[in-house]
PDB file of N, CA and C in Angstrom:
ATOM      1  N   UNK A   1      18.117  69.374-229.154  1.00  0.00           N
ATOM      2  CA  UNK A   1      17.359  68.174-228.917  1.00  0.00           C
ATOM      3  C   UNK A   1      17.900  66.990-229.704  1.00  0.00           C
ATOM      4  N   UNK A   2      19.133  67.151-230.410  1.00  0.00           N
ATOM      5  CA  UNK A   2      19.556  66.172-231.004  1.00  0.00           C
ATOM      6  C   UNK A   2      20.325  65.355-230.052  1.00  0.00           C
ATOM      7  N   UNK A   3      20.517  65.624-229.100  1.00  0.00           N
ATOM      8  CA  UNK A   3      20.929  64.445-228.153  1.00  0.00           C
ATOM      9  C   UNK A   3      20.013  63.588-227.936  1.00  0.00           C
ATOM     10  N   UNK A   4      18.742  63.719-227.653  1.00  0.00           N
ATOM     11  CA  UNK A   4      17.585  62.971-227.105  1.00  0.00           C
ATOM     12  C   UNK A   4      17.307  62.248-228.440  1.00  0.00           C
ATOM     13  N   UNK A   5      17.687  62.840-229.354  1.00  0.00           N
ATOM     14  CA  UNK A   5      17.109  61.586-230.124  1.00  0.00           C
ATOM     15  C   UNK A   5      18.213  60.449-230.615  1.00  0.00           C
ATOM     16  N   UNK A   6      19.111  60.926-230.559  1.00  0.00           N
ATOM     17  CA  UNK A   6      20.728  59.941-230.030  1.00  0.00           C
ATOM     18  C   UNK A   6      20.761  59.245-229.502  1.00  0.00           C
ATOM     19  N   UNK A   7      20.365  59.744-228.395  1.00  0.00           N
ATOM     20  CA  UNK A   7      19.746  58.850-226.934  1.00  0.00           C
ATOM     21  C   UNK A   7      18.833  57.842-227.255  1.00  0.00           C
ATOM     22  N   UNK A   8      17.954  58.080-227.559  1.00  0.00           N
ATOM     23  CA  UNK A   8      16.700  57.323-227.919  1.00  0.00           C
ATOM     24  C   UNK A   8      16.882  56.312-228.999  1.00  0.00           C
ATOM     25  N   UNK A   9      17.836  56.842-230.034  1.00  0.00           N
ATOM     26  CA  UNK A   9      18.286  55.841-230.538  1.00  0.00           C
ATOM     27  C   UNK A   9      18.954  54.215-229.840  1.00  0.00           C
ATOM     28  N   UNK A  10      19.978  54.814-229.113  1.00  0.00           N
ATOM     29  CA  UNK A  10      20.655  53.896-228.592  1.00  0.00           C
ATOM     30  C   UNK A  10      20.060  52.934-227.678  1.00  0.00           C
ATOM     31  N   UNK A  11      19.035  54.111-227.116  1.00  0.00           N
ATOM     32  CA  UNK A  11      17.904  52.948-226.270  1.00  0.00           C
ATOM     33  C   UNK A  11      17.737  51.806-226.562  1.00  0.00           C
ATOM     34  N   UNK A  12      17.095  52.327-228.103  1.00  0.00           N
ATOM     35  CA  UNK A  12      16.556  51.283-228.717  1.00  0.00           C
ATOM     36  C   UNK A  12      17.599  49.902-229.514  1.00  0.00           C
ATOM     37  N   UNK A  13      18.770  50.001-229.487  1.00  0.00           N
ATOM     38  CA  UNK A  13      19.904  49.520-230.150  1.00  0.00           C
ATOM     39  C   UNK A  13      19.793  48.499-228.757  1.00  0.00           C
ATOM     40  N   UNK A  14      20.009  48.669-227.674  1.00  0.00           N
ATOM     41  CA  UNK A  14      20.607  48.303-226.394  1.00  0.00           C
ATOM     42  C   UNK A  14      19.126  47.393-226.122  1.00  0.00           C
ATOM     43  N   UNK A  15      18.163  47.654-226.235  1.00  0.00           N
ATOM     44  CA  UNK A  15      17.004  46.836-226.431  1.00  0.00           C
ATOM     45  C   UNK A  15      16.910  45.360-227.083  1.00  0.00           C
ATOM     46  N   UNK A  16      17.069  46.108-228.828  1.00  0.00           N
ATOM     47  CA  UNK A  16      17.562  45.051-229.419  1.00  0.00           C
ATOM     48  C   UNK A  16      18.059  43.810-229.015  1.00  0.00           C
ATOM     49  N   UNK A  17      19.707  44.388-228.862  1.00  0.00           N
ATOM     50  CA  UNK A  17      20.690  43.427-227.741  1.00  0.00           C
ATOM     51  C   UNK A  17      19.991  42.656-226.906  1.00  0.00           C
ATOM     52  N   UNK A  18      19.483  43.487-225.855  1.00  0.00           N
ATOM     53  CA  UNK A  18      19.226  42.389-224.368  1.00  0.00           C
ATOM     54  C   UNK A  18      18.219  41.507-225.129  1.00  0.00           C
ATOM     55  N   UNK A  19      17.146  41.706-226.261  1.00  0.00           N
ATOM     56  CA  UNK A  19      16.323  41.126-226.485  1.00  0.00           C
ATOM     57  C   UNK A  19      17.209  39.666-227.257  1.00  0.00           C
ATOM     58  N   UNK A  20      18.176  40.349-227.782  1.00  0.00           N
ATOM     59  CA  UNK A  20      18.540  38.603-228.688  1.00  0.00           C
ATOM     60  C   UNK A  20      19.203  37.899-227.535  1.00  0.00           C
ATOM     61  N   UNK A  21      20.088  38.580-226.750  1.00  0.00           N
ATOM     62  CA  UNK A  21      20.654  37.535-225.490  1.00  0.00           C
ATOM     63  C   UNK A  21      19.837  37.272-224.916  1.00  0.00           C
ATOM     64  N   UNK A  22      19.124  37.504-224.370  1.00  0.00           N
ATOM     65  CA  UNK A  22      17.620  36.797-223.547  1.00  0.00           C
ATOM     66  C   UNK A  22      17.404  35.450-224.763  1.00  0.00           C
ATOM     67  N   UNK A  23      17.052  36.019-225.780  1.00  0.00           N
ATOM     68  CA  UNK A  23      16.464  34.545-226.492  1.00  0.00           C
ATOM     69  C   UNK A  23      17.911  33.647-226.533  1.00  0.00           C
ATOM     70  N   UNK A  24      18.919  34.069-226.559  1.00  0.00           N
ATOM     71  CA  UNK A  24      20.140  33.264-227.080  1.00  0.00           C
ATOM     72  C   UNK A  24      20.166  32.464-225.914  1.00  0.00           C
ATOM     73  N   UNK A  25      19.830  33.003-224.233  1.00  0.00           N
ATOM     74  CA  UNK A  25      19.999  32.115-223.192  1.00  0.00           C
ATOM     75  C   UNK A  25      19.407  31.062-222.839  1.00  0.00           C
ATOM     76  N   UNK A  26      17.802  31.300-223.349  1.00  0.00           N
ATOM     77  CA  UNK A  26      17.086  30.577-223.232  1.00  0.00           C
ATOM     78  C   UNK A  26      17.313  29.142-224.570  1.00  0.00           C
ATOM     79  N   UNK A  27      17.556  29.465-225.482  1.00  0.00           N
ATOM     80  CA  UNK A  27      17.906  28.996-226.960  1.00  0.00           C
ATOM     81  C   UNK A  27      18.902  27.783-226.034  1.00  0.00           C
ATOM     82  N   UNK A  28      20.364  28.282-225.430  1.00  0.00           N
ATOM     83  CA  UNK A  28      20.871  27.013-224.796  1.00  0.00           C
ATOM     84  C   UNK A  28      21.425  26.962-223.632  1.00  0.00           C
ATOM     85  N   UNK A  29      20.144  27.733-222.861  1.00  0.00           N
ATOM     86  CA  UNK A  29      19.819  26.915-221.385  1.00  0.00           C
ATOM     87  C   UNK A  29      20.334  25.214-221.271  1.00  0.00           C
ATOM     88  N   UNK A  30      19.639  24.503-222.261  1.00  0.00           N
ATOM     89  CA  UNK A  30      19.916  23.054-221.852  1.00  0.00           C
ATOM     90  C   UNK A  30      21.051  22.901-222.555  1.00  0.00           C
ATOM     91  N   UNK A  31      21.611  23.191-224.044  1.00  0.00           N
ATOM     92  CA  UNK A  31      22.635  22.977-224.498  1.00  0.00           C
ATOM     93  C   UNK A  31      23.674  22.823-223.970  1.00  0.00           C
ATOM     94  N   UNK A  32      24.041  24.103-223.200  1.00  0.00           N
ATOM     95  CA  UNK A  32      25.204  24.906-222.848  1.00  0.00           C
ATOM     96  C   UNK A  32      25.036  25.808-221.842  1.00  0.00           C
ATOM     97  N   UNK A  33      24.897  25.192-220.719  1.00  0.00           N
ATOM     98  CA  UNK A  33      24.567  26.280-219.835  1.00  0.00           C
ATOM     99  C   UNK A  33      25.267  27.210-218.799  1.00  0.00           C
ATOM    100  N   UNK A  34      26.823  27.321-219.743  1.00  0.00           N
ATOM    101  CA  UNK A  34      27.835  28.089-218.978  1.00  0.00           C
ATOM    102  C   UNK A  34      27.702  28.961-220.627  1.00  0.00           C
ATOM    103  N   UNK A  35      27.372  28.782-221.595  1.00  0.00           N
ATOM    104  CA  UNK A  35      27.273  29.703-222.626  1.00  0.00           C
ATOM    105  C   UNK A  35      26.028  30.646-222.341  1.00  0.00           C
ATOM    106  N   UNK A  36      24.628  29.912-222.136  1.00  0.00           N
ATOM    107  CA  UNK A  36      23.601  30.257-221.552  1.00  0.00           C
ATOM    108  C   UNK A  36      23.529  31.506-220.549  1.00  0.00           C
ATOM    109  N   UNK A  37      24.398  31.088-219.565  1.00  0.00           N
ATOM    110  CA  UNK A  37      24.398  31.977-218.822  1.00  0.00           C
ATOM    111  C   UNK A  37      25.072  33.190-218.999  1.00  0.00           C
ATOM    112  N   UNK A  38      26.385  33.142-219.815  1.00  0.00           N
ATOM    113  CA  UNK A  38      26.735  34.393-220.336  1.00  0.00           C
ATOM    114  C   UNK A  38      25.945  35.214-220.869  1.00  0.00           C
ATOM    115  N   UNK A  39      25.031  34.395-221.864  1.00  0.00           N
ATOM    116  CA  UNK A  39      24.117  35.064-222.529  1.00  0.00           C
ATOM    117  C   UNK A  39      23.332  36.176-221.491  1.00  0.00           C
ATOM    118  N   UNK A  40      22.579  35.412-220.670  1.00  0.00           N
ATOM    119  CA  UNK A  40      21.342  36.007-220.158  1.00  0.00           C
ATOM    120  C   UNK A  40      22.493  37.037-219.059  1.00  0.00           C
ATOM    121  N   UNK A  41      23.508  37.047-218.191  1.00  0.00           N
ATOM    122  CA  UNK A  41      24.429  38.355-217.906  1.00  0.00           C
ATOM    123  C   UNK A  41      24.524  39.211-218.359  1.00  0.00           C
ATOM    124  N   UNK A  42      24.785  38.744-220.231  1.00  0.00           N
ATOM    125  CA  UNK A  42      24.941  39.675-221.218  1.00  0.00           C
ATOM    126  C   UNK A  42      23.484  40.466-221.482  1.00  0.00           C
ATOM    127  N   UNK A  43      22.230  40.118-221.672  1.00  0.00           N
ATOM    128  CA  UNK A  43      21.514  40.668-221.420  1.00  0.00           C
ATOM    129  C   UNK A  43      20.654  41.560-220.350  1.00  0.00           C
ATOM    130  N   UNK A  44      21.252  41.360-219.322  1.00  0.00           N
ATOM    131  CA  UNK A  44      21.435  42.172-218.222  1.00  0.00           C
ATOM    132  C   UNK A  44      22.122  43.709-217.929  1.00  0.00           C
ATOM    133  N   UNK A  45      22.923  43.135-218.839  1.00  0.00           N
ATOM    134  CA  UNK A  45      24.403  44.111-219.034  1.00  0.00           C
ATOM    135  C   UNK A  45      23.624  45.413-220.076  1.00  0.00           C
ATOM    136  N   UNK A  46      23.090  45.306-220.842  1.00  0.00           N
ATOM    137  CA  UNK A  46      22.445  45.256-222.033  1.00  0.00           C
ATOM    138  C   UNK A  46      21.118  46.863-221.554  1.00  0.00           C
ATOM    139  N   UNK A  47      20.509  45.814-220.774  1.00  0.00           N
ATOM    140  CA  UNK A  47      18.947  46.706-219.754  1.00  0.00           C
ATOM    141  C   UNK A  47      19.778  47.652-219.113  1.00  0.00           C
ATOM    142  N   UNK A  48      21.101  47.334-217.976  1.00  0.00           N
ATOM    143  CA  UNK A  48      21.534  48.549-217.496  1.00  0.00           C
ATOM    144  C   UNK A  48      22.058  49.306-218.553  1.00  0.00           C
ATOM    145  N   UNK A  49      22.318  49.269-219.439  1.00  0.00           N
ATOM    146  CA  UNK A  49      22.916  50.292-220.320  1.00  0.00           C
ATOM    147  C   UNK A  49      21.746  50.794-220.716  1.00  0.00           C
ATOM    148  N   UNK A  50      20.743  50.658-221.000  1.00  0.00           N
ATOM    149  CA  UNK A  50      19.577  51.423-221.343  1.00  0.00           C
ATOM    150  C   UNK A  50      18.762  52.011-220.478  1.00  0.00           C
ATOM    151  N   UNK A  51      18.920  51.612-219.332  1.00  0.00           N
ATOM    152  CA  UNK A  51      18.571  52.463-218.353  1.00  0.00           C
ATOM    153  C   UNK A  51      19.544  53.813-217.933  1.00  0.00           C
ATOM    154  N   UNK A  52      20.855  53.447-218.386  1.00  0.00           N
ATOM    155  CA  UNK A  52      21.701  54.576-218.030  1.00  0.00           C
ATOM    156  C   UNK A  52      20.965  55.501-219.247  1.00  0.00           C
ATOM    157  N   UNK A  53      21.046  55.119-220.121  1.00  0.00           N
ATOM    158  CA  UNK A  53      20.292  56.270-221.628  1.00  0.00           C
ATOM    159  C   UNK A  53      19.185  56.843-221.405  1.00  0.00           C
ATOM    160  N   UNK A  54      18.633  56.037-220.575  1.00  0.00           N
ATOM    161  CA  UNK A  54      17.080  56.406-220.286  1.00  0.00           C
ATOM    162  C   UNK A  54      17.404  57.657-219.113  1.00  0.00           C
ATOM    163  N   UNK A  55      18.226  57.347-218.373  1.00  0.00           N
ATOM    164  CA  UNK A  55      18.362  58.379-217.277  1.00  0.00           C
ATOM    165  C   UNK A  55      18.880  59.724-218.096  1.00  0.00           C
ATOM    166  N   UNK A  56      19.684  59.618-219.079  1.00  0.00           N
ATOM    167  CA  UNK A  56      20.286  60.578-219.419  1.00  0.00           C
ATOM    168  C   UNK A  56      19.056  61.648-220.646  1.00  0.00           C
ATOM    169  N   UNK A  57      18.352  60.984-220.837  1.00  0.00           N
ATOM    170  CA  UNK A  57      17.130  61.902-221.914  1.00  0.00           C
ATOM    171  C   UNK A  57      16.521  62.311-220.354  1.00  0.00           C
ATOM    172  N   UNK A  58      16.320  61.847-219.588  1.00  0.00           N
ATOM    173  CA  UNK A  58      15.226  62.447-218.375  1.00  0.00           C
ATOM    174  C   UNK A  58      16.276  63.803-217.621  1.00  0.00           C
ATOM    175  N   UNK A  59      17.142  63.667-217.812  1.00  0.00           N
ATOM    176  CA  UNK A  59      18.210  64.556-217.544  1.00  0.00           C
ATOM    177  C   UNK A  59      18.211  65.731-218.718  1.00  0.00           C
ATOM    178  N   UNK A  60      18.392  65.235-219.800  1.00  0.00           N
ATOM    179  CA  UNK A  60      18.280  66.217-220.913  1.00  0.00           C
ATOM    180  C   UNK A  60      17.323  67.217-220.864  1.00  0.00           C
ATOM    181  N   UNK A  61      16.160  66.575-220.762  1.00  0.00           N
ATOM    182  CA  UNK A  61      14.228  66.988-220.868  1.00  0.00           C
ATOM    183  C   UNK A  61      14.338  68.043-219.626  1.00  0.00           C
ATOM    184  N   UNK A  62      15.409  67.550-218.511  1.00  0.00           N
ATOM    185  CA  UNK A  62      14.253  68.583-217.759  1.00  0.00           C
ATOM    186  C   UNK A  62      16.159  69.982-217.407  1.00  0.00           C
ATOM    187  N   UNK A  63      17.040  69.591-218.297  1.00  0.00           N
ATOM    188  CA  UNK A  63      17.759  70.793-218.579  1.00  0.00           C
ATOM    189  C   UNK A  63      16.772  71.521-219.341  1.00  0.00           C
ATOM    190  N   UNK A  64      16.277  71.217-220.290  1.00  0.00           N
ATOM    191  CA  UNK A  64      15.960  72.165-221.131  1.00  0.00           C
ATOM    192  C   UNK A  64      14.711  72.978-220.654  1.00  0.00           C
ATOM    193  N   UNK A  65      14.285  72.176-219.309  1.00  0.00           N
ATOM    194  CA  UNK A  65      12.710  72.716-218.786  1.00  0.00           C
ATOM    195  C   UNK A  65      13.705  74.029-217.905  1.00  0.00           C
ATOM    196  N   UNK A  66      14.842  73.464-217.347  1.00  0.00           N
ATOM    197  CA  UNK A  66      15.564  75.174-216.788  1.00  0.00           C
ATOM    198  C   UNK A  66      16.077  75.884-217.144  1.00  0.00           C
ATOM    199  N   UNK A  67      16.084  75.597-218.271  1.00  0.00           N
ATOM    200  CA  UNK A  67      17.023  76.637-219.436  1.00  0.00           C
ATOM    201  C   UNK A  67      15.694  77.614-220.183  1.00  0.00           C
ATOM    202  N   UNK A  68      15.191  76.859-220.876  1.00  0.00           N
ATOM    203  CA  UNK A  68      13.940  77.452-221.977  1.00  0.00           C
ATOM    204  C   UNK A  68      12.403  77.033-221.503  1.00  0.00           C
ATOM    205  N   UNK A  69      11.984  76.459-220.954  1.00  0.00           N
ATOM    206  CA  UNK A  69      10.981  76.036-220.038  1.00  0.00           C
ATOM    207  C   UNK A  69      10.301  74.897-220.630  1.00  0.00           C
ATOM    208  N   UNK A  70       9.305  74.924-220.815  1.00  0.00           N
ATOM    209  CA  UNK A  70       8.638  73.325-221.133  1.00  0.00           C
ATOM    210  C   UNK A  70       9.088  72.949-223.041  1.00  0.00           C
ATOM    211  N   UNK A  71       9.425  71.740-223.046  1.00  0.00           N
ATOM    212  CA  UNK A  71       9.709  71.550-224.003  1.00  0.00           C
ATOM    213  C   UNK A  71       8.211  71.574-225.020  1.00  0.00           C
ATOM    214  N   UNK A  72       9.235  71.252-226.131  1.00  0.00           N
ATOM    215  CA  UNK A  72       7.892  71.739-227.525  1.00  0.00           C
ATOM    216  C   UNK A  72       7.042  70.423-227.449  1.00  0.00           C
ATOM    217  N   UNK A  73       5.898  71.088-227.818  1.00  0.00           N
ATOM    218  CA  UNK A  73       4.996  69.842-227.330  1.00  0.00           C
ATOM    219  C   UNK A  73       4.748  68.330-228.305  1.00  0.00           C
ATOM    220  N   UNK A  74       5.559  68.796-229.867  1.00  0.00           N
ATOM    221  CA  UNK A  74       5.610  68.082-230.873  1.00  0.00           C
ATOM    222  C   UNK A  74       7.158  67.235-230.333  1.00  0.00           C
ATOM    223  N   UNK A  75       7.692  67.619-230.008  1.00  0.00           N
ATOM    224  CA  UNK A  75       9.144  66.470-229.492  1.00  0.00           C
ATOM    225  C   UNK A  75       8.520  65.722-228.140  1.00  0.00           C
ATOM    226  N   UNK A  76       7.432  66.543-227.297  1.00  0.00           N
ATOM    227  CA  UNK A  76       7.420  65.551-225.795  1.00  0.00           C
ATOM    228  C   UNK A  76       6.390  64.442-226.297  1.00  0.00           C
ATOM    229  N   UNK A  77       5.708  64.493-227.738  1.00  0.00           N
ATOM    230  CA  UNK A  77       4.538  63.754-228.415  1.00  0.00           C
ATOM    231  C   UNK A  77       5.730  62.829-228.798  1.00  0.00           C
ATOM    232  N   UNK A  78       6.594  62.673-229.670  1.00  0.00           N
ATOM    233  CA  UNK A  78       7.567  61.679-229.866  1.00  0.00           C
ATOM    234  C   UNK A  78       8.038  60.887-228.568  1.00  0.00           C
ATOM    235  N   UNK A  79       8.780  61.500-227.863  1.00  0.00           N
ATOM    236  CA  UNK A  79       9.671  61.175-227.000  1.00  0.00           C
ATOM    237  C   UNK A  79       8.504  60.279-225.779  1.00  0.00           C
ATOM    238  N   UNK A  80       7.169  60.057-226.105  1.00  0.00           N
ATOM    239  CA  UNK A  80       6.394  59.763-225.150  1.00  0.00           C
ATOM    240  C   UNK A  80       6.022  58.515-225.948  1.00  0.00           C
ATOM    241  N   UNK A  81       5.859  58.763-227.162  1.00  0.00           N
ATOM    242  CA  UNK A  81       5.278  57.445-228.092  1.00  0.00           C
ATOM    243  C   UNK A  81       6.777  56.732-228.006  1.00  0.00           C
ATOM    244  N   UNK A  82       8.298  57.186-228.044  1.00  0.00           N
ATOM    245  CA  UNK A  82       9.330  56.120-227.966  1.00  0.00           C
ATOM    246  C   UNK A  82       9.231  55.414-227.019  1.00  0.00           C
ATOM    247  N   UNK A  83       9.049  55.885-225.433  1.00  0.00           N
ATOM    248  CA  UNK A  83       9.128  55.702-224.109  1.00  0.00           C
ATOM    249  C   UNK A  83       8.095  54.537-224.360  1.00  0.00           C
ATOM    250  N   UNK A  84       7.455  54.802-224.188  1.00  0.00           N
ATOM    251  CA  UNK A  84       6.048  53.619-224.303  1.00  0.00           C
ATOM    252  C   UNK A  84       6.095  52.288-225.001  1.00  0.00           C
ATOM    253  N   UNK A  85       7.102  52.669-226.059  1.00  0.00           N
ATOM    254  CA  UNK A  85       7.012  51.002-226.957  1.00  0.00           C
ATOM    255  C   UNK A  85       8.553  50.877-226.576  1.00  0.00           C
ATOM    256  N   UNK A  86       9.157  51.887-225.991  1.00  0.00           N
ATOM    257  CA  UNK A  86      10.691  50.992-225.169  1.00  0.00           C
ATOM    258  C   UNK A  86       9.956  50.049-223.845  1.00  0.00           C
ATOM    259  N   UNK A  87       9.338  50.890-223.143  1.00  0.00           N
ATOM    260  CA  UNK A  87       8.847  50.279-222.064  1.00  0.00           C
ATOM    261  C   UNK A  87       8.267  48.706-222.429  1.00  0.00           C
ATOM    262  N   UNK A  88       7.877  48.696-223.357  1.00  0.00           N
ATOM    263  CA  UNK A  88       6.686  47.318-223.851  1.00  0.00           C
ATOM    264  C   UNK A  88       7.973  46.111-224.429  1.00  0.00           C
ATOM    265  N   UNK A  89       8.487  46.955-225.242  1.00  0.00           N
ATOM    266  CA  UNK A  89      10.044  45.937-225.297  1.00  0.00           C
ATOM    267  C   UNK A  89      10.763  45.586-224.039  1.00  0.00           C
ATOM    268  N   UNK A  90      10.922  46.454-222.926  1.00  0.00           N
ATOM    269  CA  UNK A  90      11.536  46.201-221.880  1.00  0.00           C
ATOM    270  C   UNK A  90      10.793  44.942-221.193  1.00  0.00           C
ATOM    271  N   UNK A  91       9.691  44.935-220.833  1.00  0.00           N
ATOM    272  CA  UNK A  91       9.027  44.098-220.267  1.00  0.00           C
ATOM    273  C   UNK A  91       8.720  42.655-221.025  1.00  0.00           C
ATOM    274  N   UNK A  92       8.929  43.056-222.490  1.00  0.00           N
ATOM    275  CA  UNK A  92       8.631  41.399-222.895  1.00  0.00           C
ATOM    276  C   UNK A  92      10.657  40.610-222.842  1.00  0.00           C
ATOM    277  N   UNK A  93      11.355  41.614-222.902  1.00  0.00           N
ATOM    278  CA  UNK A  93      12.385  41.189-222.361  1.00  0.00           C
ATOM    279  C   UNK A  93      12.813  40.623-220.969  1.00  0.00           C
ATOM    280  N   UNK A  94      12.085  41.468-219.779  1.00  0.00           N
ATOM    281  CA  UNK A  94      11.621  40.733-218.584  1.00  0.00           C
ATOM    282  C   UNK A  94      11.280  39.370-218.615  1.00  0.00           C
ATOM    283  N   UNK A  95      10.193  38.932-219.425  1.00  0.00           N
ATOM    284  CA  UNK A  95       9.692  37.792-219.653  1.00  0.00           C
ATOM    285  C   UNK A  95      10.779  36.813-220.038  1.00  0.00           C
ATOM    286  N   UNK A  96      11.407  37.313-221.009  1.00  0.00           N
ATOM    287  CA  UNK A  96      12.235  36.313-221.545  1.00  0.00           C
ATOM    288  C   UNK A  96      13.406  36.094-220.326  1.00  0.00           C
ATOM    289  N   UNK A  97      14.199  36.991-219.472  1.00  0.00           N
ATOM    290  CA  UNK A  97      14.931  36.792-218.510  1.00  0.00           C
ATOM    291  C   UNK A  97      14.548  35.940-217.359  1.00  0.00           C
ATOM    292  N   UNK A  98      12.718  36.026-217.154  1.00  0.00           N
ATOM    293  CA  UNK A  98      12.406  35.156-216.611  1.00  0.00           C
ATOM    294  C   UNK A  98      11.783  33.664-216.541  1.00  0.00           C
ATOM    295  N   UNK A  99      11.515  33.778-217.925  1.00  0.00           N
ATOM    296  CA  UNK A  99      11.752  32.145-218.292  1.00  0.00           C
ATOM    297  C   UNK A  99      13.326  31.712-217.827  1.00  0.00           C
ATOM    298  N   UNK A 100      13.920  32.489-218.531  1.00  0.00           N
ATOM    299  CA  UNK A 100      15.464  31.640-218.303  1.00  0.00           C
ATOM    300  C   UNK A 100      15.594  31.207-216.744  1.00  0.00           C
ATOM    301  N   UNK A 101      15.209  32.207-216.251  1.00  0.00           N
ATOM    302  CA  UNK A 101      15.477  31.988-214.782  1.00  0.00           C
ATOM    303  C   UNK A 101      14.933  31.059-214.164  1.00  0.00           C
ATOM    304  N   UNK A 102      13.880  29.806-214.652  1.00  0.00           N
ATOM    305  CA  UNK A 102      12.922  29.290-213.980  1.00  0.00           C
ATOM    306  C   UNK A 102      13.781  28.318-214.439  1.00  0.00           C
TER     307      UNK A 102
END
């Protein structure tokens, strides 16, 4: 299970990211808005990479459901409290992609 939490790490790294390029685009939207826009690409770039991570723990979770059967219920208690406040970061990152966009 030390992949998943590897994983989960990086999630959260790749989060980070899209979250400062989102603000960096919006930051100089008016400034610079061929810098701007790199930015907010770059934060794009950023979400698909964390969605690829995200695919790959949902991949992990359910090897291990055909290998050894349901995972331990103290790692699916983690891995549910990460999911949840990635998800809540994901979406206020939404926000910020869609200011820029307006």
């Amino acid at each position: 299970m030390k992949e998943i939490k590897l994983l989960m790490e990086h999630i959260e790294d790749e989060l980070e990211d899209a979250h400062t390029y989102a603000e960096l685009a919006l930051e100089y939207k008016e400034a610079d808005p061929e810098t701007a826009e790199l930015f907010y690409k770059l934060s794009g770039e950023e979400m698909n990479h964390m969605n690829a991570l995200h695919k790959a723990v949902v991949a992990n979770i359910e090897d291990y459901r055909k290998k050894k059967g349901e995972p331990p219920e103290a790692m699916m208690a983690v891995y549910e409290y990460l999911h949840k406040r990635d998800i809540e970061k994901a979406e206020k990152i939404g926000v910020l992609q869609n200011m820029y966009k307006r």
